[in-house]
Protein backbone atom coordinates (compact mmCIF):
# COMPACT_ATOMS: atom_id res chain seq x y z
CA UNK A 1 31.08 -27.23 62.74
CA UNK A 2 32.39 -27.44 59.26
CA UNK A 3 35.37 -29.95 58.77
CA UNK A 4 37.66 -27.12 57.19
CA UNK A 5 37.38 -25.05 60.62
CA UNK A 6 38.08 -27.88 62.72
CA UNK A 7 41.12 -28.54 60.95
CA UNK A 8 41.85 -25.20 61.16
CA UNK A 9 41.49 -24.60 64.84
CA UNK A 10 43.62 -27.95 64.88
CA UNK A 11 46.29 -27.03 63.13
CA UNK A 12 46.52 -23.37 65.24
CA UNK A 13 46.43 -25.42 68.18
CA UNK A 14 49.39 -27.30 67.86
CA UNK A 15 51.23 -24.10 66.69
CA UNK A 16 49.99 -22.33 69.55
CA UNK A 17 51.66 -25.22 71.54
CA UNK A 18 54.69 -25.57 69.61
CA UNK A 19 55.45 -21.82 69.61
CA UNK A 20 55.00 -21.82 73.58
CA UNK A 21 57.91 -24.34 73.81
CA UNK A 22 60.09 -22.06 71.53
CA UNK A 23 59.34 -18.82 73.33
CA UNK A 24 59.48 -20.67 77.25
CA UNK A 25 63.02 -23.35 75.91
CA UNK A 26 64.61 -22.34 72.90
CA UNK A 27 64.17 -19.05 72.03
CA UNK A 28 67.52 -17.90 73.73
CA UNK A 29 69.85 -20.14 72.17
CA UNK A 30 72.36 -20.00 69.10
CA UNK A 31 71.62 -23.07 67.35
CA UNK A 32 70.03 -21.18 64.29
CA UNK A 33 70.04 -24.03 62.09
CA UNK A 34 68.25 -26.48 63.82
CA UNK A 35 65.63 -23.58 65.08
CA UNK A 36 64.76 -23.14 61.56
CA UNK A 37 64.47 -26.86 61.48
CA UNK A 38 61.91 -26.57 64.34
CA UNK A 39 59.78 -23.86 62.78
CA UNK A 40 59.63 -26.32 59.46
CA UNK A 41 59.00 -29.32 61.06
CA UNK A 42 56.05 -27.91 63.82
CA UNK A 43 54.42 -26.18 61.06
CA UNK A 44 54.37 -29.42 58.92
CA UNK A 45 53.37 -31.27 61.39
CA UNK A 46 50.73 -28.89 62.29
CA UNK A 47 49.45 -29.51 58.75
CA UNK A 48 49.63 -32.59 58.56
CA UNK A 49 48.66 -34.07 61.66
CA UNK A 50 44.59 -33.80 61.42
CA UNK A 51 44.63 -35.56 57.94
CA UNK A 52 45.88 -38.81 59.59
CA UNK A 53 45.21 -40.64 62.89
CA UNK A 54 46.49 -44.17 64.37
CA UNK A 55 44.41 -45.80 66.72
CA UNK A 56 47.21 -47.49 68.60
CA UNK A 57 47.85 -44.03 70.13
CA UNK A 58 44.07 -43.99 70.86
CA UNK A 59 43.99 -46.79 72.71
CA UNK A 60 47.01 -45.56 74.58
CA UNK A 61 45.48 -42.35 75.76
CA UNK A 62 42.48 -44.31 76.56
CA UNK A 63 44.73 -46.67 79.13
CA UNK A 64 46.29 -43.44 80.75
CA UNK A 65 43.57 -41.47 81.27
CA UNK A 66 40.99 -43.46 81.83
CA UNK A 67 42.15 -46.91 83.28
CA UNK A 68 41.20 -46.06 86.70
CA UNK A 69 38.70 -44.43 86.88
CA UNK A 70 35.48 -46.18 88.40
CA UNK A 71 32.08 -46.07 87.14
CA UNK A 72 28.99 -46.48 87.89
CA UNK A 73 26.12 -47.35 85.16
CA UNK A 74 22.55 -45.70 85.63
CA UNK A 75 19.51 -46.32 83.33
CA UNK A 76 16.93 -44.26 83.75
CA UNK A 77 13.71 -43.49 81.59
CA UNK A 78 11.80 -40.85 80.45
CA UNK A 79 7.55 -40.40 80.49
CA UNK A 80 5.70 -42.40 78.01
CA UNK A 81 4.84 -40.03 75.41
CA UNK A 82 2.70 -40.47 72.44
CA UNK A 83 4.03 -40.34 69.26
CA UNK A 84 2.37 -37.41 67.43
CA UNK A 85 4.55 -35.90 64.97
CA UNK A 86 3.58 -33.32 62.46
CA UNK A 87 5.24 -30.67 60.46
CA UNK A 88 5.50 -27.14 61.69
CA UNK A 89 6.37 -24.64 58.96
CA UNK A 90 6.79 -22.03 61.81
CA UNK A 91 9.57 -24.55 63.25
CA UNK A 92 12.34 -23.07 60.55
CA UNK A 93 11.59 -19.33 60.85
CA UNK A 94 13.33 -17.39 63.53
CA UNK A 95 12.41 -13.55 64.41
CA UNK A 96 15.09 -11.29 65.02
CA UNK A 97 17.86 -13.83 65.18
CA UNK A 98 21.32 -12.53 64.57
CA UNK A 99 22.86 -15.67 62.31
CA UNK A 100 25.82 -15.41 64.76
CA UNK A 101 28.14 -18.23 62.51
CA UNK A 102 27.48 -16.98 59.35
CA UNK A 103 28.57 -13.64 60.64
CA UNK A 104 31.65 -15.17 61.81
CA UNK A 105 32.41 -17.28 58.48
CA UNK A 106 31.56 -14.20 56.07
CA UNK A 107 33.95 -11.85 58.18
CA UNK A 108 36.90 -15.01 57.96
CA UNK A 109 36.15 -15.10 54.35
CA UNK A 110 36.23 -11.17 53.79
CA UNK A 111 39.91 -10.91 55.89
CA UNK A 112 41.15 -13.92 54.42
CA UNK A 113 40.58 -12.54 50.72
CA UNK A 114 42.18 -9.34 51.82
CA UNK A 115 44.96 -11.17 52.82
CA UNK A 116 45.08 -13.55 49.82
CA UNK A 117 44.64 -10.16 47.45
CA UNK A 118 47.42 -8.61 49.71
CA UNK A 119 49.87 -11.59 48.97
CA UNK A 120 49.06 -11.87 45.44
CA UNK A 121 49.74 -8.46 44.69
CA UNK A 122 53.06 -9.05 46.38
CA UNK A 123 53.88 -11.63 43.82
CA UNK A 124 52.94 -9.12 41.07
CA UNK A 125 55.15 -6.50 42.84
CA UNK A 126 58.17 -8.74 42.64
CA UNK A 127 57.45 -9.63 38.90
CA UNK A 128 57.29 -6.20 38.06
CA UNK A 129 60.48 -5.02 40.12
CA UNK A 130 62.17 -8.16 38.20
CA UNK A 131 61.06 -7.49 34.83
CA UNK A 132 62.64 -3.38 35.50
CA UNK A 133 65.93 -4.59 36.78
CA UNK A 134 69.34 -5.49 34.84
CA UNK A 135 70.55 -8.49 35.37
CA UNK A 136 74.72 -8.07 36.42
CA UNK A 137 77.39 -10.17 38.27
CA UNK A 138 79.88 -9.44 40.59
CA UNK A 139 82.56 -11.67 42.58
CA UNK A 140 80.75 -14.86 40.30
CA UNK A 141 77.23 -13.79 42.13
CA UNK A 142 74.18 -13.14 39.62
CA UNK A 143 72.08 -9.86 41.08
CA UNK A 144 69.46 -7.49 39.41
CA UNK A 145 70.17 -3.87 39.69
CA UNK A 146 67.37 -2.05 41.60
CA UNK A 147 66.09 1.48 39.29
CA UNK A 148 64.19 2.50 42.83
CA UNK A 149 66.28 3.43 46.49
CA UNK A 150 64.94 0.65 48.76
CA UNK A 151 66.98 -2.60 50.98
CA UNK A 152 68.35 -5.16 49.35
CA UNK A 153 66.30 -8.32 48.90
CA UNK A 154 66.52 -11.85 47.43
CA UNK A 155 63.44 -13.77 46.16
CA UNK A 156 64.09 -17.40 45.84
CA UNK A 157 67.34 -17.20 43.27
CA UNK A 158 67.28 -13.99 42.37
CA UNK A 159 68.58 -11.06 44.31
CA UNK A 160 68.14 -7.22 44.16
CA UNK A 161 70.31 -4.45 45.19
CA UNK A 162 70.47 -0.70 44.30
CA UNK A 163 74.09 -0.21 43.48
CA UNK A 164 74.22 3.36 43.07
CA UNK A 165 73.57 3.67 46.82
CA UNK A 166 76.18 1.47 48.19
CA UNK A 167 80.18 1.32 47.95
CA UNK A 168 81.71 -1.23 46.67
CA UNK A 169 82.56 -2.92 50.02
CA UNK A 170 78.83 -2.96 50.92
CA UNK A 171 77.95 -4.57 47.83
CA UNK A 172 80.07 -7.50 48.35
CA UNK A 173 78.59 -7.92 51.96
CA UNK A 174 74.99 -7.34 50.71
CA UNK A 175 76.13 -10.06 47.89
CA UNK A 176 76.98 -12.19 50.66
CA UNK A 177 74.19 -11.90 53.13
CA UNK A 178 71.47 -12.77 50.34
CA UNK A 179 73.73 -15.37 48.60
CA UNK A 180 73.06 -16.62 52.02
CA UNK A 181 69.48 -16.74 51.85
CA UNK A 182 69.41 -17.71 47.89
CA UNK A 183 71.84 -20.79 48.68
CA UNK A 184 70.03 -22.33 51.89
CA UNK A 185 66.66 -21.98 50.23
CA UNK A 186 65.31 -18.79 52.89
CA UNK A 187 62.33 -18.35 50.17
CA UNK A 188 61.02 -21.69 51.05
CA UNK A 189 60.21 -20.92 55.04
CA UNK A 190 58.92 -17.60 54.21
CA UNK A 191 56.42 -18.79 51.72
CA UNK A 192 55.52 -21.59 53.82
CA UNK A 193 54.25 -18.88 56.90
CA UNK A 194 53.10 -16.50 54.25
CA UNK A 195 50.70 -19.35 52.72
CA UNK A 196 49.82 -20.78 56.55
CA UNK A 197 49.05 -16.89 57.15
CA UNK A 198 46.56 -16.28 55.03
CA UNK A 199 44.09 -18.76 56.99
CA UNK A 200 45.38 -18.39 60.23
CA UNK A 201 45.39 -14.30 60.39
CA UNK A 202 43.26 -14.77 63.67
CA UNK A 203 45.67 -16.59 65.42
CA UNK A 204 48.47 -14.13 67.50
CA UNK A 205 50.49 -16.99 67.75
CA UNK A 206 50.93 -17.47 64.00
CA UNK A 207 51.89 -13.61 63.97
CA UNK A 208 54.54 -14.16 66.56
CA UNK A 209 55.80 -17.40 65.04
CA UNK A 210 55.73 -15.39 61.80
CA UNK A 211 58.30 -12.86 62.78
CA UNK A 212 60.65 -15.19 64.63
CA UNK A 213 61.29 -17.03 61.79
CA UNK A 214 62.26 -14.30 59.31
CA UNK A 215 64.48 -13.03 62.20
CA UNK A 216 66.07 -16.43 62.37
CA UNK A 217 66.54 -16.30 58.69
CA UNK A 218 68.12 -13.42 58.96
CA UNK A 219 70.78 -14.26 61.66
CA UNK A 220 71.43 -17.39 59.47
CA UNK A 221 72.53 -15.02 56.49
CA UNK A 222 74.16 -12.45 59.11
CA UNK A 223 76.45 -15.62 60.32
CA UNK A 224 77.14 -16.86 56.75
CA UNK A 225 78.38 -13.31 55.86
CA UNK A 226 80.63 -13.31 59.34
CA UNK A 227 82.01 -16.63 58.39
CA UNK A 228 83.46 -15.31 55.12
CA UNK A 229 85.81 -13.49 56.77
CA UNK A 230 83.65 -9.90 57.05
CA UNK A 231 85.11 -7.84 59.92
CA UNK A 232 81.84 -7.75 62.47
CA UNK A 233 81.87 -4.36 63.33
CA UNK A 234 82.36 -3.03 60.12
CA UNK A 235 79.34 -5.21 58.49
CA UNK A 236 77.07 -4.23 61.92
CA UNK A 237 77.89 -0.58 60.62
CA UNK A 238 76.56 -1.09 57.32
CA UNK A 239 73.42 -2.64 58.57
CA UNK A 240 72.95 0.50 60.47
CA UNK A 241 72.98 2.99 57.29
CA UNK A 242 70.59 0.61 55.86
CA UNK A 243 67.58 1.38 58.93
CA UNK A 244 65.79 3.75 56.89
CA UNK A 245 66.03 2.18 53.59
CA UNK A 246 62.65 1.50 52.05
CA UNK A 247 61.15 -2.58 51.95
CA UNK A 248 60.51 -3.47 48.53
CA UNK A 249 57.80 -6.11 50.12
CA UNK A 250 57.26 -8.12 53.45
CA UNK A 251 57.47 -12.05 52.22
CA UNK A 252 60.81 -11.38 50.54
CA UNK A 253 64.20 -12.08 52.59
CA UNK A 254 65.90 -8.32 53.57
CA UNK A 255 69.02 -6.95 54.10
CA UNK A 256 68.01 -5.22 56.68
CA UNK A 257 65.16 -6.22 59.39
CA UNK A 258 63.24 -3.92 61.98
CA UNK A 259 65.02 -5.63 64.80
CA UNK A 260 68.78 -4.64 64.02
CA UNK A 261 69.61 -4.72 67.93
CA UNK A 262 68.54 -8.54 67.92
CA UNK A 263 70.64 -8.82 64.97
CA UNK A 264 73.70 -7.29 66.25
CA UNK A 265 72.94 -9.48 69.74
CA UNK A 266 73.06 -12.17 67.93
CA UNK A 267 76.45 -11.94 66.33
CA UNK A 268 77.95 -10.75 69.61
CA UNK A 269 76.06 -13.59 71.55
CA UNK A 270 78.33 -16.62 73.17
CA UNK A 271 77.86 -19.71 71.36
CA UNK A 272 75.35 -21.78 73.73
CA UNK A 273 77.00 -24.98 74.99
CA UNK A 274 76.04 -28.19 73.20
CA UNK A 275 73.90 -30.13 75.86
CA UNK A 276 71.16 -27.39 75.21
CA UNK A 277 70.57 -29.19 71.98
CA UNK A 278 68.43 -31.85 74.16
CA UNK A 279 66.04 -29.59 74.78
CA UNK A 280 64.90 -29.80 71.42
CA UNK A 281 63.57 -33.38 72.10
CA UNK A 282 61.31 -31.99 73.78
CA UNK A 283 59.03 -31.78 70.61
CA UNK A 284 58.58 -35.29 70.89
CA UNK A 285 56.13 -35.50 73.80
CA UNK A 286 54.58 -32.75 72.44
CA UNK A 287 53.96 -34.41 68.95
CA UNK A 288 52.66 -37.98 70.96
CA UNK A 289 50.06 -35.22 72.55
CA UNK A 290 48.86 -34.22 69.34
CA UNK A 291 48.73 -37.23 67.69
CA UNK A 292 46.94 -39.00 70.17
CA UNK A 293 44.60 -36.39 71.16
CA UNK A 294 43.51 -36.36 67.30
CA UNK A 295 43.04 -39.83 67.10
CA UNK A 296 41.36 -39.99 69.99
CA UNK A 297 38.94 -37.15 68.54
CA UNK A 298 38.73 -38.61 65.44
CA UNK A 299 37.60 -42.11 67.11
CA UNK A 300 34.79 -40.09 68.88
CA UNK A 301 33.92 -38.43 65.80
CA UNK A 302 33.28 -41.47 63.51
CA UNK A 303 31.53 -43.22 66.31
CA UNK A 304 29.40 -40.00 66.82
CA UNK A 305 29.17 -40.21 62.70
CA UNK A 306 27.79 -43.87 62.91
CA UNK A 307 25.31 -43.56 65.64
CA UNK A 308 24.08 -40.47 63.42
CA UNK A 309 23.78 -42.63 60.43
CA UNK A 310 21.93 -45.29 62.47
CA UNK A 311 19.40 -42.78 64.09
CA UNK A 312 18.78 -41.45 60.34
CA UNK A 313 17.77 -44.61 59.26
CA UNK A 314 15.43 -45.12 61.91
CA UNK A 315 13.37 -41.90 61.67
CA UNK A 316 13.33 -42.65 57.91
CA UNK A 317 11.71 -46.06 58.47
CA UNK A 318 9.81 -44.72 61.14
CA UNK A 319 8.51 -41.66 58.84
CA UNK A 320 7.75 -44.56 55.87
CA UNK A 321 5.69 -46.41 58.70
CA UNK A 322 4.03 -43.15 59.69
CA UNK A 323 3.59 -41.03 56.66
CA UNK A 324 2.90 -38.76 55.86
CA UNK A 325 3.53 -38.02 59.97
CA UNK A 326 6.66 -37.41 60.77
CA UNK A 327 9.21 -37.86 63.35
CA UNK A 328 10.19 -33.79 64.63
CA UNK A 329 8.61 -34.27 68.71
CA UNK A 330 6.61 -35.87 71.12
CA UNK A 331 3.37 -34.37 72.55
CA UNK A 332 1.20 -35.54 75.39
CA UNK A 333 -2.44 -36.62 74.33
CA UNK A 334 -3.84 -33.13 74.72
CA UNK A 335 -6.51 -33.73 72.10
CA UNK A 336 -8.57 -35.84 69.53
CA UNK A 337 -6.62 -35.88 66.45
CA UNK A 338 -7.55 -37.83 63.76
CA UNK A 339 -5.95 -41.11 62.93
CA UNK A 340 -2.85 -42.08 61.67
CA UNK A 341 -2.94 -45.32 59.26
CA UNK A 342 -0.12 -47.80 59.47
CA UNK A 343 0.49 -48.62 55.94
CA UNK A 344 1.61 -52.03 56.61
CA UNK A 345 -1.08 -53.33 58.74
CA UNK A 346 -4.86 -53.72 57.79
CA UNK A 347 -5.49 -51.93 61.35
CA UNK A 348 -5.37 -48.84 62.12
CA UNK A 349 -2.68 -47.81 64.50
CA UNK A 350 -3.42 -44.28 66.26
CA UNK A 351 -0.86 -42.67 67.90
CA UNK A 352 -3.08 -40.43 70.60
CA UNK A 353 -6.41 -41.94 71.79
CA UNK A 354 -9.23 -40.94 74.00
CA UNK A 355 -7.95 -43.70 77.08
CA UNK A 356 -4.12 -44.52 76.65
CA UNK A 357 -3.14 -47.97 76.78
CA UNK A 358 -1.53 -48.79 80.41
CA UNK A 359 0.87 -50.87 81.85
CA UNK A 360 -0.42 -53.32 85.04
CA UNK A 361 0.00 -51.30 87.80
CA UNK A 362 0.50 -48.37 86.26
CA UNK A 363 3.34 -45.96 84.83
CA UNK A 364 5.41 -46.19 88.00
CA UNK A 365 5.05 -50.14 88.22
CA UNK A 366 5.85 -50.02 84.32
CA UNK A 367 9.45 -48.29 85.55
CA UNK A 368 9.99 -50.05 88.36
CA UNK A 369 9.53 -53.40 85.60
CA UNK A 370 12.35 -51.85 83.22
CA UNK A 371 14.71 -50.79 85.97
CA UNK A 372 14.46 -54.09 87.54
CA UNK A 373 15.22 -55.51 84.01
CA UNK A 374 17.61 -53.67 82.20
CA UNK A 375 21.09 -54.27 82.28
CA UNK A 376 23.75 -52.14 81.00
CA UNK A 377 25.79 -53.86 78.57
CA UNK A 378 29.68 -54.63 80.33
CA UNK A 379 31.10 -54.36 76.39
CA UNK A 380 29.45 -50.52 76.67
CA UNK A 381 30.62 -49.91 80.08
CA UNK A 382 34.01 -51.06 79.54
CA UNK A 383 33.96 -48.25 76.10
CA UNK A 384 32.47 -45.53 77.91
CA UNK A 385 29.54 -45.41 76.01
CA UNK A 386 26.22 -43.73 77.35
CA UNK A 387 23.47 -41.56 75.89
CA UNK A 388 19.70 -41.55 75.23
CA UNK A 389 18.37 -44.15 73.15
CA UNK A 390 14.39 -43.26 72.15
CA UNK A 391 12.51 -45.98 71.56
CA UNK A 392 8.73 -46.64 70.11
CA UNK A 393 6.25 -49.64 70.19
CA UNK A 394 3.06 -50.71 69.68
CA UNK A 395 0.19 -51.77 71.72
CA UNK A 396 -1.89 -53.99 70.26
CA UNK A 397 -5.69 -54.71 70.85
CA UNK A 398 -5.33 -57.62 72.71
CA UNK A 399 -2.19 -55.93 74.82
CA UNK A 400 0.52 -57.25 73.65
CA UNK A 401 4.05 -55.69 72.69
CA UNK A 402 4.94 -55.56 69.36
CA UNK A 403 6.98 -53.56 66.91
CA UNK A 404 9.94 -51.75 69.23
CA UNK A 405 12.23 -50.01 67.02
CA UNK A 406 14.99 -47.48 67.80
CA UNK A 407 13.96 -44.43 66.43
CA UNK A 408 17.05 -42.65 67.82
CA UNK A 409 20.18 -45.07 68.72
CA UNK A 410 23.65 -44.32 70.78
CA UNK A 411 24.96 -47.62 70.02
CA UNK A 412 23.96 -50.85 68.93
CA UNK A 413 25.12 -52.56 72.01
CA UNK A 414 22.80 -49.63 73.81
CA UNK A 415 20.19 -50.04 71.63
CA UNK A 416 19.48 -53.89 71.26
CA UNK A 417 19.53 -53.53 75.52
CA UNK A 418 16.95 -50.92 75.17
CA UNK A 419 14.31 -53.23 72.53
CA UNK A 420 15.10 -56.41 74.74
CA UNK A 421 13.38 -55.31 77.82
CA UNK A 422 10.72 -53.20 75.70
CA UNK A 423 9.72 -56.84 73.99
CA UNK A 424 9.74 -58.40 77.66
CA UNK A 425 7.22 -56.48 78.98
CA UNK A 426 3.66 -58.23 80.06
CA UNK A 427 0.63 -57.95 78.04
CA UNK A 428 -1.12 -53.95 79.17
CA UNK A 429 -4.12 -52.77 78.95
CA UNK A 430 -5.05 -51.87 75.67
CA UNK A 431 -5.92 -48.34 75.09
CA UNK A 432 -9.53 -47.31 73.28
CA UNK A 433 -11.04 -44.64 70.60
CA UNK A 434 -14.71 -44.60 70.74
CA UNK A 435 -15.17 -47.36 73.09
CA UNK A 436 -13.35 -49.79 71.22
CA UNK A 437 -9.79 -51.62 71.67
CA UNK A 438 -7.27 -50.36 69.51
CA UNK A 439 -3.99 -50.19 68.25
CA UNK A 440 -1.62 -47.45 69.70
CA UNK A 441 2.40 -46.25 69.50
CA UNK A 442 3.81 -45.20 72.32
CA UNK A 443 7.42 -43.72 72.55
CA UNK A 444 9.70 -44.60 75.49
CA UNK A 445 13.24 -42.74 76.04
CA UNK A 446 15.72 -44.68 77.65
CA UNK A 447 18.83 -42.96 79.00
CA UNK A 448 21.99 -44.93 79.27
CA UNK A 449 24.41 -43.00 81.91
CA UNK A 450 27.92 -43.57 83.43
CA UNK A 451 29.08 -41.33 86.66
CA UNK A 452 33.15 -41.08 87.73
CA UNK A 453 32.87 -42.63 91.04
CA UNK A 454 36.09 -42.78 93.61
CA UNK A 455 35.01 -44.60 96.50
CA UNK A 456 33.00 -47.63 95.29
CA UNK A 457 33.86 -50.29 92.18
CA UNK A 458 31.75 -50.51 89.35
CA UNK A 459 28.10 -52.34 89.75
């Protein structure tokens, strides 16, 4: 998956989480302030917490989850396959395949432009209302005189009312309310959702944490205009005439809000006592999740990354040593193909022959030899670390083992294990083309595995 999307299902993540906590904990409190204060710092952090990771946290996580828990080690292998490898220009076509993720990507870019269009427009809208307005003052506040009926907004430092509409009396509360919002920087949260929106449109969550915070807003302004003095029942009436005013746009701060009962709850609402405030530490826990979880992930990830690189590496060396064969599967010898030349031996080394090379004893005494033999690495166990390693060798005329190379590696602690009991194997029998010993590659998956086990220790 792209890195973009990951961060982005990241980042929703933790909002999804941190909005949970608001709606189940702190949603029916009055401490407006430091709710807007949560909505900042969870979004933020949401941002911000994928771009970094600290492997301390890691390692705790690690400790607590995974301590004690008992496993056992298993190494198993796969059938001896000969290596013939060719390239199959059918391999990349695929009939009647629906490209599911591109589907999915074009219709996130198609919304997301809609909604970046939408917002940008928006802008223009506010520009243009600006640019038609007077500028006037009134009780030592700076406003713009709306030509058009609609609510009262601010935008940031500037603020918007249509006098001819209102009495004298409202103006001065209107003044108030989105002095409010111009003087504790309202602007600044809305843009911050708006912009968080526009890529996270899929997410409900971001929708609900959307509207709670411009309602918050709102009873921050509605308390700064009831702390000036404004008679509550008289400025609740005003907000009332106001319902069917028209909203000049959504991601400015308004006068008046769809939800005028949860306004007018609010100012009536008791003042919640002050030991509720402890419930906001319960972010913290929350934020340790996170963190560690995504430094856990992103451990995982560059090890995954690594191992990648590694097994790269090998399939390129092994696709110099074969060319121009090269490594895309394993096939049993089915057939007489002709041979492949190993360009850096004067003998030929032929990867399927008429009579395969064989171990003494046979394939089953060949795995009983590499069971008996291999050992999984305790610095490996004690990490976790499993997987398939594939390996490839030769057998040479005379039977011996040479050449094993990790053509697809887990780990290098994995992998050396894998080419030390390869290179201790006895001398086979050599396989033959045309009655004649030759040289032949075989290829040899090993798979590394760990099981949870709860009744028995580690072996």
């Amino acid at each position: 998956m792209h890195s973009f999307f990951v961060y982005l299902i990241q980042v929703n993540l933790a909002l999804m989480l941190f909005y949970l906590l608001y709606a189940l904990l702190l949603k029916s409190d009055t401490f407006l302030h430091l709710r807007r204060y949560f909505f900042l710092s969870a979004i933020l952090f949401s941002m911000l917490y994928p771009l970094f990771t600290i492997p301390e946290l890691g390692e705790v996580w690690r400790f607590l989850f995974n301590a004690s828990r008992d496993v056992e080690a298993t190494v198993t292998f796969g059938k001896p396959l000969m290596s013939l490898v060719t390239d199959d220009p059918t391999a990349s076509r695929s009939f009647f395949r629906i490209p599911g993720a591109q589907i999915l990507t074009g219709l996130f870019i198609a919304v997301t432009l809609f909604f970046v269009v939408r917002f940008v427009w928006q802008l223009i809208s506010i520009m243009r209302i600006y640019l038609h307005s007077e500028k006037s003052v009134m009780a030592g506040i700076t406003f713009y005189q709306l030509k058009n009926d609609m609510t009262p907004f601010s935008f940031f430092t500037l603020i918007f009312i249509h006098t001819e509409k209102h009495a004298e009396t409202e103006i001065e509360q209107i003044l108030l309310h989105e002095h409010t919002h111009v003087r504790q920087w309202h602007s600044v949260d809305i843009m911050l959702i708006e912009l968080l929106f526009l890529f996270s449109w899929w997410n409900p969550f971001v929708w609900l944490m959307k509207r709670e915070m411009a309602m918050n807003l709102e009873y921050l302004a509605d308390n700064g205009v009831l702390r000036e003095g404004i008679d509550s029942r008289e400025y609740q009436f005003h907000l009332l005439r106001l319902t069917y005013h028209e909203t000049a746009v959504q991601i400015v701060n308004n006068f008046n809000v769809s939800q005028l009962k949860k306004r007018i709850m609010m100012m009536n609402k008791t003042k919640s006592p002050t030991l509720l405030l402890a419930k906001y530490l319960l972010m913290l826990p929350l934020i340790f999740l996170l963190a560690a979880a995504n430094s856990v992930y992103a451990a995982q990830n560059e090890a995954g990354s690594e191992q990648t690189a590694e097994s790269d590496r090998n399939v390129r060396s092994e696709e110099d040593r074969l060319s121009p064969v090269r490594y895309e599967r394993e096939t049993e010898n089915t057939q007489e193909p002709p041979p492949v030349k190993k360009k850096e031996s004067r003998d030929e080394t032929f990867v399927v022959v008429e009579n395969q090379p064989e171990f003494p004893g046979g394939t089953e005494a060949m795995l009983k030899f590499l069971a008996d033999h291999t050992q999984y690495p305790i610095e490996a166990l004690k990490k976790g670390i499993q997987g398939r390693v594939i390996c490839n060798f030769v057998v040479m005329k005379d039977g011996s083992i040479t050449d094993v190379n990790v053509v697809q590696g887990v780990d290098s602690l994995l992998d050396a294990e894998a080419v030390r009991v390869l290179e201790s194997m006895p001398a086979w029998k050599p396989g033959t083309q045309r009655g004649q010993a030759v040289n032949v590659r075989y290829t040899l998956p090993v798979v590394f595995r760990l099981q949870k086990l709860n009744d028995y220790p580690v072996r």
